[in-house]
N, C-alpha and C. Protein backbone atom coordinates (compact mmCIF):
# COMPACT_ATOMS: atom_id res chain seq x y z
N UNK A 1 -14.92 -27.50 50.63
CA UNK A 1 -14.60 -28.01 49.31
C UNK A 1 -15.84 -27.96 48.41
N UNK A 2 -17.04 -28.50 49.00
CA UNK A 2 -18.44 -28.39 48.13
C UNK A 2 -18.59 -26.85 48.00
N UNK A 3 -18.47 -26.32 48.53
CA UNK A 3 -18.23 -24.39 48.48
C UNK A 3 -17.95 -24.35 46.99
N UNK A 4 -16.46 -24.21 47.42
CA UNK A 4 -15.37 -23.92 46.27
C UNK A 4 -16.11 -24.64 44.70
N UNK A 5 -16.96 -25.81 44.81
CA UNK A 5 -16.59 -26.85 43.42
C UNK A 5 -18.13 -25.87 42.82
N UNK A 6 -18.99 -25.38 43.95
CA UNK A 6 -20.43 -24.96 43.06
C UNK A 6 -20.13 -23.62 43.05
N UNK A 7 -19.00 -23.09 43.15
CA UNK A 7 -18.82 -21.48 42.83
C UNK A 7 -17.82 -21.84 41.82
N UNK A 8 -16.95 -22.38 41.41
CA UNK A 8 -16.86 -23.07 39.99
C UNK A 8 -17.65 -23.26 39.14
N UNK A 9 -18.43 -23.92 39.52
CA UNK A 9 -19.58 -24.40 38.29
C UNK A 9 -20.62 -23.06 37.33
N UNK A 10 -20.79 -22.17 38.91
CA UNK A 10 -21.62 -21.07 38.64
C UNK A 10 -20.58 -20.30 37.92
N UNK A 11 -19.40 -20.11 38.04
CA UNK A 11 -18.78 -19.37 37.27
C UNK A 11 -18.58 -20.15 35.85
N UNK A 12 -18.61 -21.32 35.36
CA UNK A 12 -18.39 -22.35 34.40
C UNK A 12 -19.69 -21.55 33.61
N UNK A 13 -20.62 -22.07 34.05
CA UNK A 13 -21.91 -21.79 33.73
C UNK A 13 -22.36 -20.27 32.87
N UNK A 14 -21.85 -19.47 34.05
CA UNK A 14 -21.95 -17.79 33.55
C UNK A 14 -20.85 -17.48 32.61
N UNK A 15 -19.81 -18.20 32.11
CA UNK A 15 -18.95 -17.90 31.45
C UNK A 15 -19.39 -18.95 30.04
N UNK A 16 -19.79 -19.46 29.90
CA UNK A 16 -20.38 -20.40 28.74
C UNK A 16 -21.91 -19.49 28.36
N UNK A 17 -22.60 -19.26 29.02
CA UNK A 17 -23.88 -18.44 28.87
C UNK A 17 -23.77 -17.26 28.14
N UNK A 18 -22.66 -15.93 28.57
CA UNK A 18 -22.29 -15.16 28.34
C UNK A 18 -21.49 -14.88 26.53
N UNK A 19 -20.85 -16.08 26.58
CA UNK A 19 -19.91 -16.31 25.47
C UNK A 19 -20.63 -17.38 24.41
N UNK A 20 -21.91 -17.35 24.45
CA UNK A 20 -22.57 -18.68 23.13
C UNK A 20 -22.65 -18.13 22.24
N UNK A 21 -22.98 -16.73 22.27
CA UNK A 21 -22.74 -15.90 20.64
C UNK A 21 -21.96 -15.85 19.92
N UNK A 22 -21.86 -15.63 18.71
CA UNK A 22 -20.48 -15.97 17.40
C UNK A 22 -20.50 -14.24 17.54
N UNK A 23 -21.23 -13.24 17.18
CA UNK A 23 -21.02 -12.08 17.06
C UNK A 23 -20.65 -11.23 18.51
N UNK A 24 -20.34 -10.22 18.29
CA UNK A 24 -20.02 -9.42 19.10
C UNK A 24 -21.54 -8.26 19.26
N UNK A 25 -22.01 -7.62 20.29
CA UNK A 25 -22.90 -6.62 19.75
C UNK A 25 -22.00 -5.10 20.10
N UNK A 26 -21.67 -4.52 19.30
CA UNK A 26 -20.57 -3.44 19.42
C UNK A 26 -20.96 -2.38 20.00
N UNK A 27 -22.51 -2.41 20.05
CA UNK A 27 -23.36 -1.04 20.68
C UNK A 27 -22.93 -0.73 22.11
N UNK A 28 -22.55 -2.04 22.58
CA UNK A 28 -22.30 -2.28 24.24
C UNK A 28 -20.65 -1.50 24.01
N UNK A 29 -19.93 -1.07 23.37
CA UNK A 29 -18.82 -0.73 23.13
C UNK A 29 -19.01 0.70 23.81
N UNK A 30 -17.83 0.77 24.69
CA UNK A 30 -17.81 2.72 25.10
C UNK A 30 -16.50 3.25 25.27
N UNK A 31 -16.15 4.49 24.31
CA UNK A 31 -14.83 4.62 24.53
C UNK A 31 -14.25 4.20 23.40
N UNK A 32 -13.07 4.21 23.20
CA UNK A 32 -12.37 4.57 21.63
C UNK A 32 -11.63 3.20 22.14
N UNK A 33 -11.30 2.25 20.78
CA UNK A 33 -11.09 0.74 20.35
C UNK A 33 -9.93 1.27 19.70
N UNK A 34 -9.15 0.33 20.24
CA UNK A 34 -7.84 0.03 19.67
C UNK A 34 -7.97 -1.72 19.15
N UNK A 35 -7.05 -1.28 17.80
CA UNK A 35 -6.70 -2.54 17.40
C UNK A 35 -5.33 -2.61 16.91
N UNK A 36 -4.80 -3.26 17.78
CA UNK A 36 -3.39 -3.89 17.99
C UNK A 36 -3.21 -4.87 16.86
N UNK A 37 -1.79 -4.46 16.50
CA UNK A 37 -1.67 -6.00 15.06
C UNK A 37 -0.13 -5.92 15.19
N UNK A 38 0.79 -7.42 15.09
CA UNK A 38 2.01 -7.74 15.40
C UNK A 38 2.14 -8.54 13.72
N UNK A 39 3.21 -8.19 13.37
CA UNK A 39 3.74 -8.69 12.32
C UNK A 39 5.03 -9.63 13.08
N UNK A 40 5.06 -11.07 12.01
CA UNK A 40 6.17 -11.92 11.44
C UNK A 40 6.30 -11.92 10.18
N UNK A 41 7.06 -11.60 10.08
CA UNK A 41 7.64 -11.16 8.43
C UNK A 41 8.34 -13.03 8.68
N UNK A 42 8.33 -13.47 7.32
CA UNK A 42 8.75 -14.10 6.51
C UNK A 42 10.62 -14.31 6.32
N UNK A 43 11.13 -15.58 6.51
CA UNK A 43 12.41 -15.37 6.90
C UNK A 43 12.97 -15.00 4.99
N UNK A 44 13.88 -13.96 5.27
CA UNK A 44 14.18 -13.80 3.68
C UNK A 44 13.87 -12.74 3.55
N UNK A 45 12.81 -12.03 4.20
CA UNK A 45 11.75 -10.67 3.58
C UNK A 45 12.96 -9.50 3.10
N UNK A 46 13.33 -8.64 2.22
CA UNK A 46 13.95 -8.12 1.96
C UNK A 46 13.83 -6.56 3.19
N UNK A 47 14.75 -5.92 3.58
CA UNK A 47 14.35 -4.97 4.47
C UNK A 47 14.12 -3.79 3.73
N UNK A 48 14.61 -3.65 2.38
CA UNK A 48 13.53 -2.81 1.92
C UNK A 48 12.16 -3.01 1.65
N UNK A 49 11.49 -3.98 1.47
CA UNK A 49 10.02 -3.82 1.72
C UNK A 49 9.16 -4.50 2.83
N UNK A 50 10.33 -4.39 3.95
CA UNK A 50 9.39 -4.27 5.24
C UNK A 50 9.86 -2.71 5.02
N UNK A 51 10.36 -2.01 4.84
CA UNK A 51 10.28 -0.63 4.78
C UNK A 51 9.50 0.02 4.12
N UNK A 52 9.24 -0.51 3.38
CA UNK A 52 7.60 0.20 2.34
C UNK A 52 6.57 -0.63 2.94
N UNK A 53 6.48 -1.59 3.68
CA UNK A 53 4.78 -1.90 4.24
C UNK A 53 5.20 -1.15 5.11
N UNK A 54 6.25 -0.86 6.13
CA UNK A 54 6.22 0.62 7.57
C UNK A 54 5.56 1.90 6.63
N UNK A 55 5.99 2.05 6.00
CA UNK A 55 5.11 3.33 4.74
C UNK A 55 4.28 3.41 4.54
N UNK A 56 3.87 2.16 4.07
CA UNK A 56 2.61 1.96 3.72
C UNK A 56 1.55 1.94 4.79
N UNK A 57 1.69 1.55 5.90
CA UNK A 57 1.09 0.77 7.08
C UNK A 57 0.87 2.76 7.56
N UNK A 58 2.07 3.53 7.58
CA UNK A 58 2.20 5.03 8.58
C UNK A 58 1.09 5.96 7.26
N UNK A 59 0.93 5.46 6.14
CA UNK A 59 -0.21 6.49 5.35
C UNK A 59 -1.44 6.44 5.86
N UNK A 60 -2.04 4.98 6.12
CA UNK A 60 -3.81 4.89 5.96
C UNK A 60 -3.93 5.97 6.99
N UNK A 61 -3.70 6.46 8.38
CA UNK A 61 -4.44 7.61 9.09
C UNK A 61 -4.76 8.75 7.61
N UNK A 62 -3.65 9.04 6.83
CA UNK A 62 -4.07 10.03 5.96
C UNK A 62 -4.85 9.89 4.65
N UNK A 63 -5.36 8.55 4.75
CA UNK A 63 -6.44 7.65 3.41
C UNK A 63 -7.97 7.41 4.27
N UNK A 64 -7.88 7.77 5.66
CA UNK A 64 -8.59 6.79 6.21
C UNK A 64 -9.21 7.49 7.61
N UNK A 65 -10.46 7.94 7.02
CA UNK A 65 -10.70 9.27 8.19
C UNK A 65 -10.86 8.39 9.37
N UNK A 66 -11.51 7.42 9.65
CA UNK A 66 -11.68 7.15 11.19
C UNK A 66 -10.97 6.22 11.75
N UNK A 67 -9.38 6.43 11.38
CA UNK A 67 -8.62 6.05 12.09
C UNK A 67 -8.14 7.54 13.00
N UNK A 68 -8.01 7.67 14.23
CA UNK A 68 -7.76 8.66 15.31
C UNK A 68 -6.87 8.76 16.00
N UNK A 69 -6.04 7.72 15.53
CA UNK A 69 -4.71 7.66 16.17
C UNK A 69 -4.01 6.66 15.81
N UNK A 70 -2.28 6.53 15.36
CA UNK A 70 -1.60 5.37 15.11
C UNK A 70 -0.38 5.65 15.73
N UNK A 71 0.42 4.38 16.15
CA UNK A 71 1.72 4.65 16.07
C UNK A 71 2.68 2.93 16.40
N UNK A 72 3.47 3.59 16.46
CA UNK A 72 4.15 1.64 15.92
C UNK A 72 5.53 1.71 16.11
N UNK A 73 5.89 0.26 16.63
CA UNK A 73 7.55 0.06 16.83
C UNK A 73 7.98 -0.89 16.66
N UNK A 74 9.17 -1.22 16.91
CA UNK A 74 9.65 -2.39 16.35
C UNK A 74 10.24 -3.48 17.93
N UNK A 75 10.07 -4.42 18.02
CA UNK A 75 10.18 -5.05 19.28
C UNK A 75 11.99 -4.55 19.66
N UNK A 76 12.12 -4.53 21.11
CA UNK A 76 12.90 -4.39 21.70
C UNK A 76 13.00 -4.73 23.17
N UNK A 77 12.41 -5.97 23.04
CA UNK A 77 12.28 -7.14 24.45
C UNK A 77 13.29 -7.51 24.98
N UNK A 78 13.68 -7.90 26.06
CA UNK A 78 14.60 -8.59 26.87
C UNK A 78 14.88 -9.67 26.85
N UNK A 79 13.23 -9.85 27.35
CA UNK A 79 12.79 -11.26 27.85
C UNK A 79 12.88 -12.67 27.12
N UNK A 80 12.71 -12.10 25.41
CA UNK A 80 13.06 -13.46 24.48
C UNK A 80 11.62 -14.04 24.54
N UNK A 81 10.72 -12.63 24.44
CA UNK A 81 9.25 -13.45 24.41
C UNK A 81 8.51 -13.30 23.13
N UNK A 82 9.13 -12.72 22.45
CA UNK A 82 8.40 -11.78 21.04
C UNK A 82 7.95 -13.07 19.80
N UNK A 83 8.68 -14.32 20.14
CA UNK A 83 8.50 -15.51 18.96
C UNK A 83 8.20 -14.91 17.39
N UNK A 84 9.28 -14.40 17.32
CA UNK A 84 9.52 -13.85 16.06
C UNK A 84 8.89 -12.82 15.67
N UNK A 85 7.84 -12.38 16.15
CA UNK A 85 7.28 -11.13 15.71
C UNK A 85 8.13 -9.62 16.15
N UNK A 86 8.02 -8.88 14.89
CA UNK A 86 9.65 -7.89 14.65
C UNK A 86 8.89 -6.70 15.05
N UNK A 87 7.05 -6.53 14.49
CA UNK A 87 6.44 -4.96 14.81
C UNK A 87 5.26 -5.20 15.13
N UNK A 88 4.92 -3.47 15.74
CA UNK A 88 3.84 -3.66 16.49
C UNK A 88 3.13 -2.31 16.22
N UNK A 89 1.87 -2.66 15.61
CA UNK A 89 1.01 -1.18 15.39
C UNK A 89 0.07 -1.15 16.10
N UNK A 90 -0.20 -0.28 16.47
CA UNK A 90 -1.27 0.22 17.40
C UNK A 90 -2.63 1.27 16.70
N UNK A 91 -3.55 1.01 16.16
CA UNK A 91 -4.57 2.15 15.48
C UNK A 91 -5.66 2.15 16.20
N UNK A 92 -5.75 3.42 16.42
CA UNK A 92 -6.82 3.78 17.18
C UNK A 92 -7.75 4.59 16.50
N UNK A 93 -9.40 3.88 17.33
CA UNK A 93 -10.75 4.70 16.27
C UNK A 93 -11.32 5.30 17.42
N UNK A 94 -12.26 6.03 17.06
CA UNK A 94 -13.40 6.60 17.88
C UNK A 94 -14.06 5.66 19.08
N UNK A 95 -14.45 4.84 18.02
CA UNK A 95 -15.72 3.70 18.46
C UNK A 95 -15.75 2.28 17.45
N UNK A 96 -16.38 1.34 17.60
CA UNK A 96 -16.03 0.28 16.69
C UNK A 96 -16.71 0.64 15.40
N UNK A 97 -18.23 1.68 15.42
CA UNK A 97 -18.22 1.81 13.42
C UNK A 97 -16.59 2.16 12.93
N UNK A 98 -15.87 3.05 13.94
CA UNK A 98 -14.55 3.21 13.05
C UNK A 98 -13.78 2.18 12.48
N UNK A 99 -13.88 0.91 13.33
CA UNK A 99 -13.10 0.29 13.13
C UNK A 99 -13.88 -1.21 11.62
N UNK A 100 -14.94 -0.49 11.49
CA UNK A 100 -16.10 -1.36 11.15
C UNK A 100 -15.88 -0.15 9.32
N UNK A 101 -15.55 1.07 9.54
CA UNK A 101 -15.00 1.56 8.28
C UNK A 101 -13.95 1.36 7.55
N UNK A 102 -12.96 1.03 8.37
CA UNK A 102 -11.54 0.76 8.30
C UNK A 102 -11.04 -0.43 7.94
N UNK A 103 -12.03 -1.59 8.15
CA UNK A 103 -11.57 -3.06 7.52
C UNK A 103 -12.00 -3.23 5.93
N UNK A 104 -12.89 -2.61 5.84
CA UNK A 104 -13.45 -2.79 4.24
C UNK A 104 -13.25 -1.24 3.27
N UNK A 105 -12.57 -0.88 3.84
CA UNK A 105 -11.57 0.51 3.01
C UNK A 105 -10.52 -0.02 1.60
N UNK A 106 -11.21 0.45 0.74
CA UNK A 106 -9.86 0.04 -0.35
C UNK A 106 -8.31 0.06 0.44
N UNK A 107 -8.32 1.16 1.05
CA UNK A 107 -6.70 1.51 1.26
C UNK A 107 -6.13 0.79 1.66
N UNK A 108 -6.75 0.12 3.41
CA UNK A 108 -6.60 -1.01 4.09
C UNK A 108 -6.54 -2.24 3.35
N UNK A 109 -7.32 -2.51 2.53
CA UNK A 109 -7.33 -3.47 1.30
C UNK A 109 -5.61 -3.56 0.61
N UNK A 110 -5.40 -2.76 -0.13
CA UNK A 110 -4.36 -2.44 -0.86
C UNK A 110 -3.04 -3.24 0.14
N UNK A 111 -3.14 -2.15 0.99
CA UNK A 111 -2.38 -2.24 2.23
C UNK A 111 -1.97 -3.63 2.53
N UNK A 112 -2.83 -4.64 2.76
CA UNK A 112 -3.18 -6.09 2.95
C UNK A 112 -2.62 -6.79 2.04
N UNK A 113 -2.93 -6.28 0.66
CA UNK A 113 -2.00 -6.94 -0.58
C UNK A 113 -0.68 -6.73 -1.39
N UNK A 114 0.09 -5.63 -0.35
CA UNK A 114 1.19 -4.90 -0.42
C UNK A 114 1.71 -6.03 0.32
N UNK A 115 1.21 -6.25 1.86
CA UNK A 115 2.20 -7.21 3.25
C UNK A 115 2.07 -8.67 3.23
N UNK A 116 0.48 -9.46 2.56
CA UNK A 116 0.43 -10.45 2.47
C UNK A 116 1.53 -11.19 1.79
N UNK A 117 2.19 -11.24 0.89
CA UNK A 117 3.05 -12.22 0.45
C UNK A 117 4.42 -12.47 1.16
N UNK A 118 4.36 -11.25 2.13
CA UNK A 118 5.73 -11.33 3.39
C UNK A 118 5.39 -11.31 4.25
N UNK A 119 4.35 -11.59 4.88
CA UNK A 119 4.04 -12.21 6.00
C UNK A 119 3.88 -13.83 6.45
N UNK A 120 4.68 -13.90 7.50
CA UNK A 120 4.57 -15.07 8.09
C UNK A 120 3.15 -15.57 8.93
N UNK A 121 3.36 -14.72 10.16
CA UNK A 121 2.05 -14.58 11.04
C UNK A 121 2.01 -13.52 11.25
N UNK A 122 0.54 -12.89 11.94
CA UNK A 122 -0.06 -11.66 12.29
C UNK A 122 -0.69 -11.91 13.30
N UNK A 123 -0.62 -10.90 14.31
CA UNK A 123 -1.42 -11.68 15.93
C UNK A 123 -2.23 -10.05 15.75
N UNK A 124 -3.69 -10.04 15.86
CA UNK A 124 -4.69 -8.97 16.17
C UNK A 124 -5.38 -8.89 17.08
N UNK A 125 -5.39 -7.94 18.01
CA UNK A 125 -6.36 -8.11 19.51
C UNK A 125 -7.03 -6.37 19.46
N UNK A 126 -8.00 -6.31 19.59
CA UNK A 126 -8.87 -5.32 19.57
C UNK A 126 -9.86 -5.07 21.22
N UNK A 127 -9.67 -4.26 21.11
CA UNK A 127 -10.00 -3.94 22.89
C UNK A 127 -10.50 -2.31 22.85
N UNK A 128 -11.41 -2.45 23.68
CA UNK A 128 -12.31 -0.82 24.06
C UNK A 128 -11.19 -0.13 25.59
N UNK A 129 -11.09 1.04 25.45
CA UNK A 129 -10.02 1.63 26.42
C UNK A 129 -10.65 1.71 27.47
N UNK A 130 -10.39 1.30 29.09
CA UNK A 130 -11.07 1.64 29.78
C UNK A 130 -10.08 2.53 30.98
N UNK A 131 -10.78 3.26 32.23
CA UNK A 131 -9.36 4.15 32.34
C UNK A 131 -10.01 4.16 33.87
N UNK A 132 -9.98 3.08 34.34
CA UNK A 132 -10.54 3.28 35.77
C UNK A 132 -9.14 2.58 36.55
């Protein structure tokens, strides 16, 4: 039991140590970053303009050189786990400067002020690909 409680602690420890920084250092990044983003649209949202932010959302690869890949769907779960979120985009960069070009882009901008007033929530998770 004393085993188990100080290989806890050491892991407590190395996981608080590791994580005291507010920033990220992106250099440590290898391999092309995806950033995942889930829309809740707003109850009411008209389905024609969740059809023009899907438009809008499928242009930036062609506004927006270091995006390297996109593609996107609309939930079709079983499980009843989705808590209201209806879509799901997937954009993929090189490396994180891509993704470090891509947040402060007019287009992306625009983009943001096209969906903001029909959006409910937005869930974003960004992750480096690894393939082992």
């Amino acid at each position: 039991m004393f085993k188990i409680a100080m290989l806890l602690l050491m892991v407590c420890v190395m996981t608080a140590c590791s994580s005291t920084g507010s920033t990220i250092d992106e250099s440590e990044f290898e391999g092309k970053l995806r950033h995942v983003v889930m829309f809740k649209f707003k109850e009411g949202t008209p389905q024609e303009k969740i059809k023009e932010i899907e438009v809008a959302f499928a242009a930036l690869p062609s506004k927006i050189a270091s995006i390297i890949g996109y593609e996107w769907g609309t939930d079709v779960g079983v499980e009843d786990l989705d808590q209201g979120y209806t879509h799901c985009f997937l954009v993929t960069f090189k490396d994180a400067a891509g993704r470090a070009a891509y947040l402060p882009h007019p287009a992306h901008k625009e983009f943001v002020a096209l969906l903001k007033p029909y959006l409910d929530q937005v869930h974003v998770i960004d992750y480096v690909v690894k393939s082992n």
